[in-house]
C-alpha atoms as a PDB file:
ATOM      1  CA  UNK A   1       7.289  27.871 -62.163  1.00  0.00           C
ATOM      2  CA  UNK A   2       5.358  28.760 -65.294  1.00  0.00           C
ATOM      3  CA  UNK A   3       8.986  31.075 -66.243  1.00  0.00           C
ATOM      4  CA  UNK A   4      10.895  27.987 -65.596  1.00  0.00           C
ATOM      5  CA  UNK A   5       8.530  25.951 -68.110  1.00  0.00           C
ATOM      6  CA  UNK A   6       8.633  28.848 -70.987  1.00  0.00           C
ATOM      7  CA  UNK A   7      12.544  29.321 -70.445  1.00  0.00           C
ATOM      8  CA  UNK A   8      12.939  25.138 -71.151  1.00  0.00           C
ATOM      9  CA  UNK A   9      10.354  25.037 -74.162  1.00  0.00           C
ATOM     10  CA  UNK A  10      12.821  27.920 -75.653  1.00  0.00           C
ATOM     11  CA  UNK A  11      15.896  25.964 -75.198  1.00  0.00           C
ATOM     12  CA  UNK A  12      13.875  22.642 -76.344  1.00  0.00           C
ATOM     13  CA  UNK A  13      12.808  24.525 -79.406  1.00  0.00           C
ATOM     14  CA  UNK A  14      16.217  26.293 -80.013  1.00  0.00           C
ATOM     15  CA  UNK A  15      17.950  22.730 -80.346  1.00  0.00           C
ATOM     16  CA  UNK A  16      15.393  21.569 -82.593  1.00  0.00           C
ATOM     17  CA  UNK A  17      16.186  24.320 -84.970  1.00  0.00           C
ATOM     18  CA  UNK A  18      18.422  24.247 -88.173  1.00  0.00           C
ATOM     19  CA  UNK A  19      20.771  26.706 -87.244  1.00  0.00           C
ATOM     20  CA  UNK A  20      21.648  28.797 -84.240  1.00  0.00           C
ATOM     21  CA  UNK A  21      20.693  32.451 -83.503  1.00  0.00           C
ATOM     22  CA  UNK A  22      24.040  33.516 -84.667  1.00  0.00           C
ATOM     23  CA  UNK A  23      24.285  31.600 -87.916  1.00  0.00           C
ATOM     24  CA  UNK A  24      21.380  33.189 -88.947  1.00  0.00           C
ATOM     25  CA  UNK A  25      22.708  36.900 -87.714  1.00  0.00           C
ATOM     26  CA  UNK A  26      26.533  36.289 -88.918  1.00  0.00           C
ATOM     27  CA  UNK A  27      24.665  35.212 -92.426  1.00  0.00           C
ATOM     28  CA  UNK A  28      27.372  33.069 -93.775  1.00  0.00           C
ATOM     29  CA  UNK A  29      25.150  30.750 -95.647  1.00  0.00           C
ATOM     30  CA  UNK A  30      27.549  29.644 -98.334  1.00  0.00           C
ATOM     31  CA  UNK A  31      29.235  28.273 -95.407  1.00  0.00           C
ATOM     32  CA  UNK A  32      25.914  26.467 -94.001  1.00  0.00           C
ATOM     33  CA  UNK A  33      25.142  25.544 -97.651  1.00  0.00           C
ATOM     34  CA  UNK A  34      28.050  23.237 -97.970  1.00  0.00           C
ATOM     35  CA  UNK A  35      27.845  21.854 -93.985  1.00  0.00           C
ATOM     36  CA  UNK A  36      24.359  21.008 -95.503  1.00  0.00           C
ATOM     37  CA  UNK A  37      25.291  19.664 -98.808  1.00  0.00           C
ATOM     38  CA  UNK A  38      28.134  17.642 -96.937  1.00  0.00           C
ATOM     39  CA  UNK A  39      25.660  15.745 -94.574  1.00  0.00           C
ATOM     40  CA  UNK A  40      23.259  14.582 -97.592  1.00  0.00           C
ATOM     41  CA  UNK A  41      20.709  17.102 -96.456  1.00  0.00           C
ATOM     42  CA  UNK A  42      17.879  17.877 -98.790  1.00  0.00           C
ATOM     43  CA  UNK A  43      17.830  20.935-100.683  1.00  0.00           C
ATOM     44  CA  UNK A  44      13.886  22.057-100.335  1.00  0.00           C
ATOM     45  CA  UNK A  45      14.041  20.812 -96.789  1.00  0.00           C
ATOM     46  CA  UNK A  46      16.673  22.140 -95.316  1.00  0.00           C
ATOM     47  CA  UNK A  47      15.994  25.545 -96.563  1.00  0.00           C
ATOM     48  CA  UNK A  48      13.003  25.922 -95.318  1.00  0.00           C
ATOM     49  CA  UNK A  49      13.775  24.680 -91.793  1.00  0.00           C
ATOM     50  CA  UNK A  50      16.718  27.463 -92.174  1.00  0.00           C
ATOM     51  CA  UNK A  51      13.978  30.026 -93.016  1.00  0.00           C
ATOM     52  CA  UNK A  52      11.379  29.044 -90.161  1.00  0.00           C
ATOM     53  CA  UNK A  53      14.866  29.340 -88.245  1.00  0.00           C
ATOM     54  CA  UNK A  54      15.798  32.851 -88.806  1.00  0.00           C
ATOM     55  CA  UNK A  55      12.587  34.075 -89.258  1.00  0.00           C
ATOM     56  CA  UNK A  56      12.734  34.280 -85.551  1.00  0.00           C
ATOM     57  CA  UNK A  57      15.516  36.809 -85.729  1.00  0.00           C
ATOM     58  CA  UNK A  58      14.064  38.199 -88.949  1.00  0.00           C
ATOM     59  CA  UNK A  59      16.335  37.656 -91.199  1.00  0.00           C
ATOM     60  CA  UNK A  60      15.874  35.481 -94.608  1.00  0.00           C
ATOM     61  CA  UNK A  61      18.617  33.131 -96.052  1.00  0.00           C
ATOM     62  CA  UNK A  62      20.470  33.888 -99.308  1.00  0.00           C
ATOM     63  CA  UNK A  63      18.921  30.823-101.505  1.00  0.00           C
ATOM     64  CA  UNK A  64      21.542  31.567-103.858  1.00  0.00           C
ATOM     65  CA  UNK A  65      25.531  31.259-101.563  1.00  0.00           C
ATOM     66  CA  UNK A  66      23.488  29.155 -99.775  1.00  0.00           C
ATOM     67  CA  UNK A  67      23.020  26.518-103.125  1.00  0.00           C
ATOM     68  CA  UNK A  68      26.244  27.094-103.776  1.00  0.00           C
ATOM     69  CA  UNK A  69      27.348  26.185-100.773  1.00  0.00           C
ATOM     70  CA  UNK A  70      25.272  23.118-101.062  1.00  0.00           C
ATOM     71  CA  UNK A  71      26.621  21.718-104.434  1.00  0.00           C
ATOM     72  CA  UNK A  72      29.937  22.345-102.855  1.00  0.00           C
ATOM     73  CA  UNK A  73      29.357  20.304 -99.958  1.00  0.00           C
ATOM     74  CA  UNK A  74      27.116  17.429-102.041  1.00  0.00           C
ATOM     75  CA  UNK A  75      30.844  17.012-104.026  1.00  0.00           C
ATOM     76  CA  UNK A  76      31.882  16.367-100.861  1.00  0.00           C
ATOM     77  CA  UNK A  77      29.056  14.228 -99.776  1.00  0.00           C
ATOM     78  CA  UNK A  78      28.322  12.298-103.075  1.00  0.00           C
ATOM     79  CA  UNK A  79      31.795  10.020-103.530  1.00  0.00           C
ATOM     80  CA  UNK A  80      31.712   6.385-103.362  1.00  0.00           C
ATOM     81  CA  UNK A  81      33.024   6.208-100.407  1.00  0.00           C
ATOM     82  CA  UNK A  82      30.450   8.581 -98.718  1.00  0.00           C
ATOM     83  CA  UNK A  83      28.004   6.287 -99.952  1.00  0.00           C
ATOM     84  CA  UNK A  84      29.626   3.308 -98.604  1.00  0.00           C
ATOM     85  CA  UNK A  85      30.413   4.918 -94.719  1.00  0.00           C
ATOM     86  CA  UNK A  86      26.372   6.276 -94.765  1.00  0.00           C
ATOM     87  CA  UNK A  87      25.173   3.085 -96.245  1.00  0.00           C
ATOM     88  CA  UNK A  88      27.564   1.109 -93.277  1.00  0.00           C
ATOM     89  CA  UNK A  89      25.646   3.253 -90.527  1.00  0.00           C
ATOM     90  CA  UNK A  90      22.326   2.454 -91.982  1.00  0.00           C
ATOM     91  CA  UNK A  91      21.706   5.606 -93.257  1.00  0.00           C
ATOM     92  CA  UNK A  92      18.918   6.072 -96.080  1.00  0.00           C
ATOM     93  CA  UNK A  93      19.793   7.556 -99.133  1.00  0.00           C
ATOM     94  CA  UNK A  94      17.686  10.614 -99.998  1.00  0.00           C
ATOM     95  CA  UNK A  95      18.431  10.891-103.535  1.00  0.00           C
ATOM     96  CA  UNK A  96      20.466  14.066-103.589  1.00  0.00           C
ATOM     97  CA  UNK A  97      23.692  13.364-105.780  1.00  0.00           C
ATOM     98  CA  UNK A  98      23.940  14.693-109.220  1.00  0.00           C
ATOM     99  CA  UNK A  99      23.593  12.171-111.831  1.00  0.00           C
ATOM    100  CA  UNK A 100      27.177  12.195-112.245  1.00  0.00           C
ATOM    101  CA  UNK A 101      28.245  11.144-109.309  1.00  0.00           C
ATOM    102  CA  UNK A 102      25.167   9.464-108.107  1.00  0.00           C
ATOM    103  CA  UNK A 103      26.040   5.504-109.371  1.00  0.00           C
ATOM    104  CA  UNK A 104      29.243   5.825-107.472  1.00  0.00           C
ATOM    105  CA  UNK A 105      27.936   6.676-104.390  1.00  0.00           C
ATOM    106  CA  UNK A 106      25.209   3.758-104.523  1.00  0.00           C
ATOM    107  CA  UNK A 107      27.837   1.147-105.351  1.00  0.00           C
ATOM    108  CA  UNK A 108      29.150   2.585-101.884  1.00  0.00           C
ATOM    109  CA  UNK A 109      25.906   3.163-100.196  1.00  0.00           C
ATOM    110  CA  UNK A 110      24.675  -0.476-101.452  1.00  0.00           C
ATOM    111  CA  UNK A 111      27.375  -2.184 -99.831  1.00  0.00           C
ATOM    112  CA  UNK A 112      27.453  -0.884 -96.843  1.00  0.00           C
ATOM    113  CA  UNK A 113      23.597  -1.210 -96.436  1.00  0.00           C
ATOM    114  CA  UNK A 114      24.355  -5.363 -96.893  1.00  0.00           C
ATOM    115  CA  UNK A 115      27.493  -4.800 -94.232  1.00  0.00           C
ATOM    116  CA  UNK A 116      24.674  -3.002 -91.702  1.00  0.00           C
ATOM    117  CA  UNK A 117      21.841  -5.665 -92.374  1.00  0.00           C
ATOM    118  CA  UNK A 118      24.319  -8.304 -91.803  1.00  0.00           C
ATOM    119  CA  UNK A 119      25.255  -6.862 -88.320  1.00  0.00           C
ATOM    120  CA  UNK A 120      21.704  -6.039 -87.172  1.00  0.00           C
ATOM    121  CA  UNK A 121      20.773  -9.823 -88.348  1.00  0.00           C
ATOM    122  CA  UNK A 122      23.792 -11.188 -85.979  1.00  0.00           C
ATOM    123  CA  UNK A 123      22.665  -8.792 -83.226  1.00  0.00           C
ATOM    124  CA  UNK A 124      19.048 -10.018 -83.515  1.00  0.00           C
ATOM    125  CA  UNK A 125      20.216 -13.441 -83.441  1.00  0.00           C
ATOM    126  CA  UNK A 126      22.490 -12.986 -80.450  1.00  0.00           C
ATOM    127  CA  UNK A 127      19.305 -11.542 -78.406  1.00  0.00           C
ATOM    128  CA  UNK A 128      17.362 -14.343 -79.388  1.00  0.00           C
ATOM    129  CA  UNK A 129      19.991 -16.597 -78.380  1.00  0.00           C
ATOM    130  CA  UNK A 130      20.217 -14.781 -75.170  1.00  0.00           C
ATOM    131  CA  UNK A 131      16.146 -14.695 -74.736  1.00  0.00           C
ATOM    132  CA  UNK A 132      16.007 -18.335 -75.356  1.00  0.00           C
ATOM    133  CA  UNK A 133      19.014 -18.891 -72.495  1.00  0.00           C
ATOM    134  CA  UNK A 134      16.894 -17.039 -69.772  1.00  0.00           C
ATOM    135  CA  UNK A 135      13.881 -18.833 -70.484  1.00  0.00           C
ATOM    136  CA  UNK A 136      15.600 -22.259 -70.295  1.00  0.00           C
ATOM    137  CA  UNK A 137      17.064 -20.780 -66.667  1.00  0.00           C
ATOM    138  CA  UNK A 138      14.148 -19.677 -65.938  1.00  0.00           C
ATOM    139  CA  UNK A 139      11.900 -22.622 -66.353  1.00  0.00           C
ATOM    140  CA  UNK A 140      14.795 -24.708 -64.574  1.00  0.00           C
ATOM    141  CA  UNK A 141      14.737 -22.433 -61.728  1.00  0.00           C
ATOM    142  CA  UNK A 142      10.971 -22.889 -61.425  1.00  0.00           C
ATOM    143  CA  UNK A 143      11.168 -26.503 -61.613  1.00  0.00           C
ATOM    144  CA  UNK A 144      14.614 -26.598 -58.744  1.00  0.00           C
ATOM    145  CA  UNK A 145      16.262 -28.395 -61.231  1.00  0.00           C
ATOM    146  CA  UNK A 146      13.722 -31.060 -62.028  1.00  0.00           C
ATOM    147  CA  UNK A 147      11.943 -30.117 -64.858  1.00  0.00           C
ATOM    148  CA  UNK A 148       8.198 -31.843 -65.625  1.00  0.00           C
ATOM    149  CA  UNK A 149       7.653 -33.730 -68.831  1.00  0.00           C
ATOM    150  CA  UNK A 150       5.616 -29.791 -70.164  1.00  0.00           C
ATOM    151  CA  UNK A 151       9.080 -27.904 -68.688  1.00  0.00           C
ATOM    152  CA  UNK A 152      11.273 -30.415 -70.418  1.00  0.00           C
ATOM    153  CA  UNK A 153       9.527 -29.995 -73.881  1.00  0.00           C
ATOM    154  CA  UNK A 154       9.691 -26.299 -73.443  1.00  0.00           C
ATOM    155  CA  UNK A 155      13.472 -26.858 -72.800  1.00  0.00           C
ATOM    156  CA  UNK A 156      14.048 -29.478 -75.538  1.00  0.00           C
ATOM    157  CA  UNK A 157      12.150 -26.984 -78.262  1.00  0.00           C
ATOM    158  CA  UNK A 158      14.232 -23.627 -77.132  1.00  0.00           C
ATOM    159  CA  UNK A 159      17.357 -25.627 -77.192  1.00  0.00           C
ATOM    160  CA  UNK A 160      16.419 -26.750 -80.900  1.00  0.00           C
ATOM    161  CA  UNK A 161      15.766 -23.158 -81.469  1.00  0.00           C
ATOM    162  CA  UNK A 162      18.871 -22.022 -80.182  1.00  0.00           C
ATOM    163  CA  UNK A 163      20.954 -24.727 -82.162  1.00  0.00           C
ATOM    164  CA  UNK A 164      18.963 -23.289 -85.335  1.00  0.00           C
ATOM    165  CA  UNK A 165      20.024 -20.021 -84.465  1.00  0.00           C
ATOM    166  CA  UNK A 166      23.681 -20.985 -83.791  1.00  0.00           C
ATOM    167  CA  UNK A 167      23.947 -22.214 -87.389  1.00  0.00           C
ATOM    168  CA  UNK A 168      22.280 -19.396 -88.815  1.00  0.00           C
ATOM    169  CA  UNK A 169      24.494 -17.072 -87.137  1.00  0.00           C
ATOM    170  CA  UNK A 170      27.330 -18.598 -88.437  1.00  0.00           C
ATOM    171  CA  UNK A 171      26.240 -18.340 -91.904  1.00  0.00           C
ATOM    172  CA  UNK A 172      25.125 -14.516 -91.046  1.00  0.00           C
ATOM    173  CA  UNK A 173      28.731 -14.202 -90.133  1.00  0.00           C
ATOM    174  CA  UNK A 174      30.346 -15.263 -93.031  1.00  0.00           C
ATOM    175  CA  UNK A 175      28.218 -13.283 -94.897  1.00  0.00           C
ATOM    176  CA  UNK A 176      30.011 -10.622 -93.251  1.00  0.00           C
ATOM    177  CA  UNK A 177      33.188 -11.793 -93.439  1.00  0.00           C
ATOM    178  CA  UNK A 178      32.505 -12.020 -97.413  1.00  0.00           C
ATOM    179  CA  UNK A 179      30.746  -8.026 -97.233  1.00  0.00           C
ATOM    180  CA  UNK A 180      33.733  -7.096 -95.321  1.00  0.00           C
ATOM    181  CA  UNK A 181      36.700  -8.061 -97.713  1.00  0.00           C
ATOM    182  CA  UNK A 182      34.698  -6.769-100.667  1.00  0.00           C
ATOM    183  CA  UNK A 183      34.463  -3.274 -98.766  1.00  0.00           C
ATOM    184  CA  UNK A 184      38.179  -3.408 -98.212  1.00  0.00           C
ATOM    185  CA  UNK A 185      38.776  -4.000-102.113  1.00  0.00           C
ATOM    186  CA  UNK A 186      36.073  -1.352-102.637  1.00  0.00           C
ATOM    187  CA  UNK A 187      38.431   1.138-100.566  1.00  0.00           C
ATOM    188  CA  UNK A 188      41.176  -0.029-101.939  1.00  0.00           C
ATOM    189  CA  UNK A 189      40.071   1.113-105.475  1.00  0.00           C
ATOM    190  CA  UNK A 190      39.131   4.384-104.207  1.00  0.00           C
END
């Protein structure tokens, strides 16, 4: 049993780490470098989860393929667009584009952050929606149908609430609508 326990803690550890086993042995780290630069990754961090990696296997990452690996892949990373598809999946921005190509990729990253708090806010809203439905059920159910004057209240207040949150839905949604053809123009000028 206690085998069993060590052998998942290795696997458990081994897909926590930065790169596999053979990364680290094949040693191709201009390679990793840009795969790294390409996701947004951090310089300083990444590195030295790459070291703690393959300092398992002892060997030690070339800092220098693997940076320019990573400026490769941040040219890759750090476009407008980029910024706009991490922004849209509510992705942070951890402040890793040149200053040449950083504004761009905010422009992006900005508007898809306002696309991705527009549909959160309409999901939140359609839960409460769907919260406040139950309940109303739910206190019917209790009552068989006939609801006391403290049920009815209840009632009469969630289905205010829910008519609020209809109409603030609907201006969530054209907010969206708006977010949505400005993205397409911002593509389009890409």
């Amino acid at each position: 049993m206690r085998m069993i326990a060590i052998l998942l803690l290795g696997v458990l550890l081994a897909g926590c780490a930065s790169v596999s086993r053979e990364e680290c042995l094949a040693g191709d780290w201009g390679a990793i470098g840009q795969r790294d630069g390409a996701r947004g990754q951090v310089p300083e961090t990444i590195l030295a989860r790459h070291e703690r990696a393959c300092a398992r296997v002892d060997v030690t990452p070339d800092r220098a393929a693997w940076a320019q690996g990573h400026a490769r892949g941040l040219a890759q990373y750090c476009t407008p667009r980029s910024g706009l598809e991490e922004g849209r999946a509510g992705r942070s921005y951890r402040g890793v584009c040149p200053a040449t190509s950083e504004a761009g990729f905010l422009r992006g990253h900005d508007l898809g952050r306002a696309a991705h708090r527009q549909e959160m806010r309409l999901r939140e809203i359609d839960s409460e929606i769907s919260r406040l439905e139950a309940h109303i059920a739910a206190l019917l159910a209790a009552q068989d149908g006939q609801a006391d004057g403290g049920a009815q209240a209840e009632i009469a207040a969630s289905r205010s609430q829910i008519s609020f949150l209809r109409l603030e839905r609907l201006q969530a949604h054209a907010e969206l609508s708006r977010l949505e053809r400005e993205i397409r123009a911002f593509r389009a000028a890409r």
